[in-house]
C-alpha atoms as a PDB file:
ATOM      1  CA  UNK A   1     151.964  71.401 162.920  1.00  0.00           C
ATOM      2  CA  UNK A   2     151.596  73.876 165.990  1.00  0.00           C
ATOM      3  CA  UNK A   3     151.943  77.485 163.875  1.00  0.00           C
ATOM      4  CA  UNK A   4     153.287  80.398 167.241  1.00  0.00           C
ATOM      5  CA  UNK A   5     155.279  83.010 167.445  1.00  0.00           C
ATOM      6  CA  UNK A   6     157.535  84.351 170.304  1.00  0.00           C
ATOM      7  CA  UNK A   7     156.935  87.874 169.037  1.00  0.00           C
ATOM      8  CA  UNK A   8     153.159  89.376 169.333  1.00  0.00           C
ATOM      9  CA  UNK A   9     153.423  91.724 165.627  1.00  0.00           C
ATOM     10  CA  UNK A  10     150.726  93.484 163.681  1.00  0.00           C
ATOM     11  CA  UNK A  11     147.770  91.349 162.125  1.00  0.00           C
ATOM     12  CA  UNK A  12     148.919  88.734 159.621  1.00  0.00           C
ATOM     13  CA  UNK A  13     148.449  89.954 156.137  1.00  0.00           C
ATOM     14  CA  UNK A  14     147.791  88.261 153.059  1.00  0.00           C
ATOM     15  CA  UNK A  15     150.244  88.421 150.416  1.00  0.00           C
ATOM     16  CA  UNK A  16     150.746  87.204 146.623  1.00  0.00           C
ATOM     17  CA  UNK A  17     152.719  84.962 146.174  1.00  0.00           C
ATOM     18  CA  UNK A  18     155.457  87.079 144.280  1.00  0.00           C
ATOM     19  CA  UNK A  19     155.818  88.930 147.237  1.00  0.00           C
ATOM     20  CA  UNK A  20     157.090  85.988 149.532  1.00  0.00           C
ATOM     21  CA  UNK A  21     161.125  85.566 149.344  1.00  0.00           C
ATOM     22  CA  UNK A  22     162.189  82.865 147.919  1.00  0.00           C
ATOM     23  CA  UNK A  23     162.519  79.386 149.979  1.00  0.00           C
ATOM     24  CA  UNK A  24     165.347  77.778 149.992  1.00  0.00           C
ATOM     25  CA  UNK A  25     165.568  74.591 150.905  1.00  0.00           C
ATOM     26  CA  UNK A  26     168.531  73.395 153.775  1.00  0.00           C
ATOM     27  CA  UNK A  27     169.534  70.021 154.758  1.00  0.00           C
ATOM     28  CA  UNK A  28     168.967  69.702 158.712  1.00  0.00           C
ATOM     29  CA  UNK A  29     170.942  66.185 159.014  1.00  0.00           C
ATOM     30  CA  UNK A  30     173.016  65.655 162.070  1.00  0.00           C
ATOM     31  CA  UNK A  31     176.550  66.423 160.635  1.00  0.00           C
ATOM     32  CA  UNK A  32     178.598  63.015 160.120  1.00  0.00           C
ATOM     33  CA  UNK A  33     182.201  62.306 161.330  1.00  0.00           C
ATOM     34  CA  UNK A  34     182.958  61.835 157.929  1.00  0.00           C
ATOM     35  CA  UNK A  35     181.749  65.363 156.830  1.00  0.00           C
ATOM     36  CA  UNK A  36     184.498  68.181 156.754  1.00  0.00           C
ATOM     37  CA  UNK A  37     185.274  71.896 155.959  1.00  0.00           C
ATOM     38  CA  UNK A  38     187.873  73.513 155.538  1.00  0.00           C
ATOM     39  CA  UNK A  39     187.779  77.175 156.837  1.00  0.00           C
ATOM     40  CA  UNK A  40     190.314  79.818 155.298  1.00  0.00           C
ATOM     41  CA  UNK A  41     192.401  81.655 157.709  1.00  0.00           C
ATOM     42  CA  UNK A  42     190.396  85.290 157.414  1.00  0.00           C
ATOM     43  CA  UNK A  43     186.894  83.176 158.438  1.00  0.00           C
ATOM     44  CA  UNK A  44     188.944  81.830 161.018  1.00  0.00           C
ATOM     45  CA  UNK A  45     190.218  85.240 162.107  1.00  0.00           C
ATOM     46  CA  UNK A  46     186.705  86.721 162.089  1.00  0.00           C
ATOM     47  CA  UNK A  47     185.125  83.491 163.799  1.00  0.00           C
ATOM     48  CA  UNK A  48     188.234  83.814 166.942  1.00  0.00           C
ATOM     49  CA  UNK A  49     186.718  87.760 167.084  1.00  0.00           C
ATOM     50  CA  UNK A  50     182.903  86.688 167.305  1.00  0.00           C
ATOM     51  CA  UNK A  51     183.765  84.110 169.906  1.00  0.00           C
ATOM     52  CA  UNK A  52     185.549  86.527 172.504  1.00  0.00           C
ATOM     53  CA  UNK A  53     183.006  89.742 171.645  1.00  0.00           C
ATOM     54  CA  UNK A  54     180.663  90.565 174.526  1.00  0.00           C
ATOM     55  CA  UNK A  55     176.885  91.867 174.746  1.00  0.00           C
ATOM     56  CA  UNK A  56     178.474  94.485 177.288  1.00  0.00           C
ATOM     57  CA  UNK A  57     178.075  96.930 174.139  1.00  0.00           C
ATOM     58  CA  UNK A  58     174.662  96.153 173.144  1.00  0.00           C
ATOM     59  CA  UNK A  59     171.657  98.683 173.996  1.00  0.00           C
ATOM     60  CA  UNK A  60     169.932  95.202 175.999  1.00  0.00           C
ATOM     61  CA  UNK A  61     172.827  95.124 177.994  1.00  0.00           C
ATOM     62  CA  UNK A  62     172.706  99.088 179.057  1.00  0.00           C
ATOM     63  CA  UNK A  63     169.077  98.857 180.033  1.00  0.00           C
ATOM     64  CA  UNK A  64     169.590  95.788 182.151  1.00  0.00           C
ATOM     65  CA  UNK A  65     172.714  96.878 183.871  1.00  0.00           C
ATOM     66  CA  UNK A  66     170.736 100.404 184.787  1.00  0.00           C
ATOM     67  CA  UNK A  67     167.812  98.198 186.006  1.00  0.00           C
ATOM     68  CA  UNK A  68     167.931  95.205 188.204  1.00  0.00           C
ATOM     69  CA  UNK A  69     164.166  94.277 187.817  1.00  0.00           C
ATOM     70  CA  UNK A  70     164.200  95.140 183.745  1.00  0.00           C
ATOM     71  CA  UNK A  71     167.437  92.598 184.145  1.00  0.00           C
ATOM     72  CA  UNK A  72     165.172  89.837 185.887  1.00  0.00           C
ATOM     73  CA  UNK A  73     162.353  90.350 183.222  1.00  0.00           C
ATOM     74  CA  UNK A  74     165.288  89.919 180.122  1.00  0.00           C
ATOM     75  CA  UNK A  75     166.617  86.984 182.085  1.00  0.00           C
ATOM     76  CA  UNK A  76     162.815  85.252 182.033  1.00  0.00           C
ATOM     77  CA  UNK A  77     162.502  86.750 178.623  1.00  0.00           C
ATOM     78  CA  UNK A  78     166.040  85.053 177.012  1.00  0.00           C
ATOM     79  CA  UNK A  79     165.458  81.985 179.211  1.00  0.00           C
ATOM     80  CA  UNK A  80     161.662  81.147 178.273  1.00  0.00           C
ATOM     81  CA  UNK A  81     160.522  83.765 175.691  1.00  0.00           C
ATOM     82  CA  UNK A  82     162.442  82.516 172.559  1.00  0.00           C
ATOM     83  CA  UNK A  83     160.561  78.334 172.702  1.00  0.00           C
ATOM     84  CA  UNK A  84     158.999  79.103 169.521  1.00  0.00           C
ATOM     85  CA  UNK A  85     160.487  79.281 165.773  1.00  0.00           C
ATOM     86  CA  UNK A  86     159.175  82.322 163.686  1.00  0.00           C
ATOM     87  CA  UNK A  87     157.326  81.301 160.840  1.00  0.00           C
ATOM     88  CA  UNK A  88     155.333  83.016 157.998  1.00  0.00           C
ATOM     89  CA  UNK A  89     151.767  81.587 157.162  1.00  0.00           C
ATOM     90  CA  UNK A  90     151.073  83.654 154.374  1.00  0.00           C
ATOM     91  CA  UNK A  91     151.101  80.701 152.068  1.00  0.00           C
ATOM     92  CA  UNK A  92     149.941  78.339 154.625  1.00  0.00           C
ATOM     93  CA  UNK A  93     147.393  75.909 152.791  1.00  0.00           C
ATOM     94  CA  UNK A  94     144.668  75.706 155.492  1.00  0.00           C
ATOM     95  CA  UNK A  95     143.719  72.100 153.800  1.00  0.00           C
ATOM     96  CA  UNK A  96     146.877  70.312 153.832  1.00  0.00           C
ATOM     97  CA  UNK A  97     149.179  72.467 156.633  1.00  0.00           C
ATOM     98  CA  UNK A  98     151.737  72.688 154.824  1.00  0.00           C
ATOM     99  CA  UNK A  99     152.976  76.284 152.991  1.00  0.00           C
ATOM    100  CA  UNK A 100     154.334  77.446 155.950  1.00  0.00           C
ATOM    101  CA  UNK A 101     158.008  78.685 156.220  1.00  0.00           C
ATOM    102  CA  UNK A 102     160.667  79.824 158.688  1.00  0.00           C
ATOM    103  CA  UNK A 103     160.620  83.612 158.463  1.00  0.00           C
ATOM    104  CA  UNK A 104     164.187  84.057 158.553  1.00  0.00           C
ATOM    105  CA  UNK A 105     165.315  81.457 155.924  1.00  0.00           C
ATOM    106  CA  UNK A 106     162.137  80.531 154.061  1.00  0.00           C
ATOM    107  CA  UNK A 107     162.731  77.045 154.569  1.00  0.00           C
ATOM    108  CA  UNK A 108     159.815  75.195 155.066  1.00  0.00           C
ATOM    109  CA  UNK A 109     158.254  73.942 158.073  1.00  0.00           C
ATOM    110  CA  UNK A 110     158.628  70.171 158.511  1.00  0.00           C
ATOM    111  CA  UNK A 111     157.500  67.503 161.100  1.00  0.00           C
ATOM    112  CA  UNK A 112     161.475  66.676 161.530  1.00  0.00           C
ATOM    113  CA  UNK A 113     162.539  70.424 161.922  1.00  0.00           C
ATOM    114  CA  UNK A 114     160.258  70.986 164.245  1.00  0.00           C
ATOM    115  CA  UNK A 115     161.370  67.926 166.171  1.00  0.00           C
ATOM    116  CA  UNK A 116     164.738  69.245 165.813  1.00  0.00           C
ATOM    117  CA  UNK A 117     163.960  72.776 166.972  1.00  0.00           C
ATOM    118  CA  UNK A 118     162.077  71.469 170.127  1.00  0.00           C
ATOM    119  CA  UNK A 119     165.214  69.272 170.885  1.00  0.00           C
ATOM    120  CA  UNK A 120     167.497  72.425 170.610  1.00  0.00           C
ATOM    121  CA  UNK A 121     165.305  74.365 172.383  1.00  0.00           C
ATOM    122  CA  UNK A 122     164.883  72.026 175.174  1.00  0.00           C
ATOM    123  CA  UNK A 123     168.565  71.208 175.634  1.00  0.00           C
ATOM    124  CA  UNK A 124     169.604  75.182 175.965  1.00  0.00           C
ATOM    125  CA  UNK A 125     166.708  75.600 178.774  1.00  0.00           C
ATOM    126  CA  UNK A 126     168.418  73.471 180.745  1.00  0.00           C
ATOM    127  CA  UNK A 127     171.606  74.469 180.332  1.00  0.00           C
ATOM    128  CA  UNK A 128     170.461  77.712 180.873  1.00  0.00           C
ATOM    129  CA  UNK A 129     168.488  76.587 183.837  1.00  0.00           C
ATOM    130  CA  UNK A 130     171.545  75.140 185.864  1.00  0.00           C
ATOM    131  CA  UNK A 131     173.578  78.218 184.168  1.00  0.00           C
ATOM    132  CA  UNK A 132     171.243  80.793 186.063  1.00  0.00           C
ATOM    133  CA  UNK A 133     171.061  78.297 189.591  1.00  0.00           C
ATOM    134  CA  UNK A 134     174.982  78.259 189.535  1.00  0.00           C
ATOM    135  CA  UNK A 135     175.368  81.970 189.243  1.00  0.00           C
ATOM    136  CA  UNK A 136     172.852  83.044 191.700  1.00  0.00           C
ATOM    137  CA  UNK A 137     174.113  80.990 194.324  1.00  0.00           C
ATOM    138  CA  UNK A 138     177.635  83.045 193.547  1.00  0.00           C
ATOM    139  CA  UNK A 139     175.786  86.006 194.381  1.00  0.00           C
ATOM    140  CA  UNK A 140     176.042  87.023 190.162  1.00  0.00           C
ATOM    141  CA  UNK A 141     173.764  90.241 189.726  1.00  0.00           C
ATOM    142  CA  UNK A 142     170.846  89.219 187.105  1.00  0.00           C
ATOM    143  CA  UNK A 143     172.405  91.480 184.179  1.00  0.00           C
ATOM    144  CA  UNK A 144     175.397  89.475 184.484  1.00  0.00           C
ATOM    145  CA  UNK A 145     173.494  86.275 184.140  1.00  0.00           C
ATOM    146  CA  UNK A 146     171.729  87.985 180.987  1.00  0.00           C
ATOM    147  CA  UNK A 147     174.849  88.463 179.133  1.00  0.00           C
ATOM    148  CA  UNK A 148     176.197  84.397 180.037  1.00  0.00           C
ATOM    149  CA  UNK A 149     172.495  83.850 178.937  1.00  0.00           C
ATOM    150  CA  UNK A 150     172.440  85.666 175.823  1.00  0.00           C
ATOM    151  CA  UNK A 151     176.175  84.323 175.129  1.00  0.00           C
ATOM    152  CA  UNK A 152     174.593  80.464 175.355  1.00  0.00           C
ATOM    153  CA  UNK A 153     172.183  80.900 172.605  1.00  0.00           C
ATOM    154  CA  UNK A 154     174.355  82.557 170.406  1.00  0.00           C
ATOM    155  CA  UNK A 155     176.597  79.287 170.965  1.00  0.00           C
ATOM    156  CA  UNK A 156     173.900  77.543 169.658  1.00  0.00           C
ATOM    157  CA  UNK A 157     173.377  75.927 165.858  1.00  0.00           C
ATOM    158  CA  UNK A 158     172.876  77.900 163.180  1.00  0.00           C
ATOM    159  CA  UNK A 159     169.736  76.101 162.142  1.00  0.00           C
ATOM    160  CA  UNK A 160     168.338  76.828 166.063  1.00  0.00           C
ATOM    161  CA  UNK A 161     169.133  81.030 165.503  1.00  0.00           C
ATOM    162  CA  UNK A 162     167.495  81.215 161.773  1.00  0.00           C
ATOM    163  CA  UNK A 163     164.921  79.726 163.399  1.00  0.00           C
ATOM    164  CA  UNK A 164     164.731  82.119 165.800  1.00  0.00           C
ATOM    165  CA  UNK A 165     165.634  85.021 163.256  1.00  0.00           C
ATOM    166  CA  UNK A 166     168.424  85.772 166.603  1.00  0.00           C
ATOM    167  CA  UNK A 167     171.706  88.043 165.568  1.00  0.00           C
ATOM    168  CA  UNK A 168     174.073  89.133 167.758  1.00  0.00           C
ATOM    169  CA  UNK A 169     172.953  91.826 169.844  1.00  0.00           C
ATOM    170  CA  UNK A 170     176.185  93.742 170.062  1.00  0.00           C
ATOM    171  CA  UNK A 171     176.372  94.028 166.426  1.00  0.00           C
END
C-alpha cells in the first residue's frame, strides 16, 4: 500500500483511538444494470441546480482570472496535483499495513480501492489532457480552462471526490 498525500500539512500526530471518527464501511462495486434509484423530485431539483452552477463565484476562480500565470499554476495544480487519495495513518499498523483510512469517509484503505482510485484518476487526466489541448488551440485563456477543469472532476464519482476530500468550490 503506497500511503501520500496531495496536500503537504503539519506533522502527523498520534492519536487514541477514541479520537478517530468512526469508519464506515462503503461498497465500491461497479453499479449493475440491474441496480436502480429512484430520486424524489426536490433531489432532482437540487441535482438540475448543481449541474448548471459555475466556479465563476468561487475565490479560486477570482485569483486566476486576475492572474494569468497564478491561472497556469491552478491549471497544473487541478490537472496533476490531486493523483493521490487523502488518507489518515494514525491507526496504521506498521506490521500488517493495514489501519489506514480515507480521511474524508473513514473507509478503509484497500488493494481494490486503490486500484479503483488510480483507474479514476487516470481516466480524468486524460480527459483533462485532450480537454486543455482542445481549448488552447481555440485560443481559451488558462482561467477559462481552470473552471472546464475544475467542472470535470466535480463530474466525477462520488467515491473518486471523498477520496479526494474535493467539494465544490463555489459553495
Amino acid at each position: 500500500m503506497l500511503i501520500s498525500s496531495s496536500y503537504a500539512t503539519t506533522p502527523i500526530q498520534a492519536y487514541k483511538q477514541s479520537e478517530t471518527k468512526p469508519q464506515t464501511v462503503v461498497d465500491e462495486t461497479p453499479t449493475r444494470q440491474g441496480d436502480k434509484v429512484t430520486l424524489s423530485k426536490p433531489a432532482l431539483d437540487l441535482a438540475a441546480q448543481e449541474k448548471d452552477r459555475e466556479f465563476s463565484k468561487s475565490f479560486a476562480m477570482e485569483v486566476a482570472s486576475r492572474n494569468e500565470q497564478k491561472a497556469e499554476d491552478m491549471l497544473a495544480a487541478f490537472t496533476y496535483g490531486l493523483n493521490n487519495p487523502l488518507i489518515d495513518i494514525s491507526n496504521l499498523d506498521m506490521a500488517t499495513g493495514e489501519g489506514a483510512t480515507y480521511t474524508a469517509t473513514g473507509q478503509p484503505v484497500t488493494d481494490a480501492s486503490e486500484a479503483l482510485f488510480a483507474s479514476q484518476n487516470e481516466s480524468l487526466i486524460k480527459r483533462n489532457e485532450i480537454l486543455i489541448t482542445q481549448e488552447r488551440e481555440k485560443g481559451t485563456p488558462a482561467a477559462k480552462i481552470l473552471e472546464k477543469v475544475m467542472q470535470s472532476i466535480d463530474q466525477q464519482p462520488q467515491s473518486y471526490k471523498d477520496k479526494i476530500d474535493w467539494s465544490r468550490l463555489s459553495s
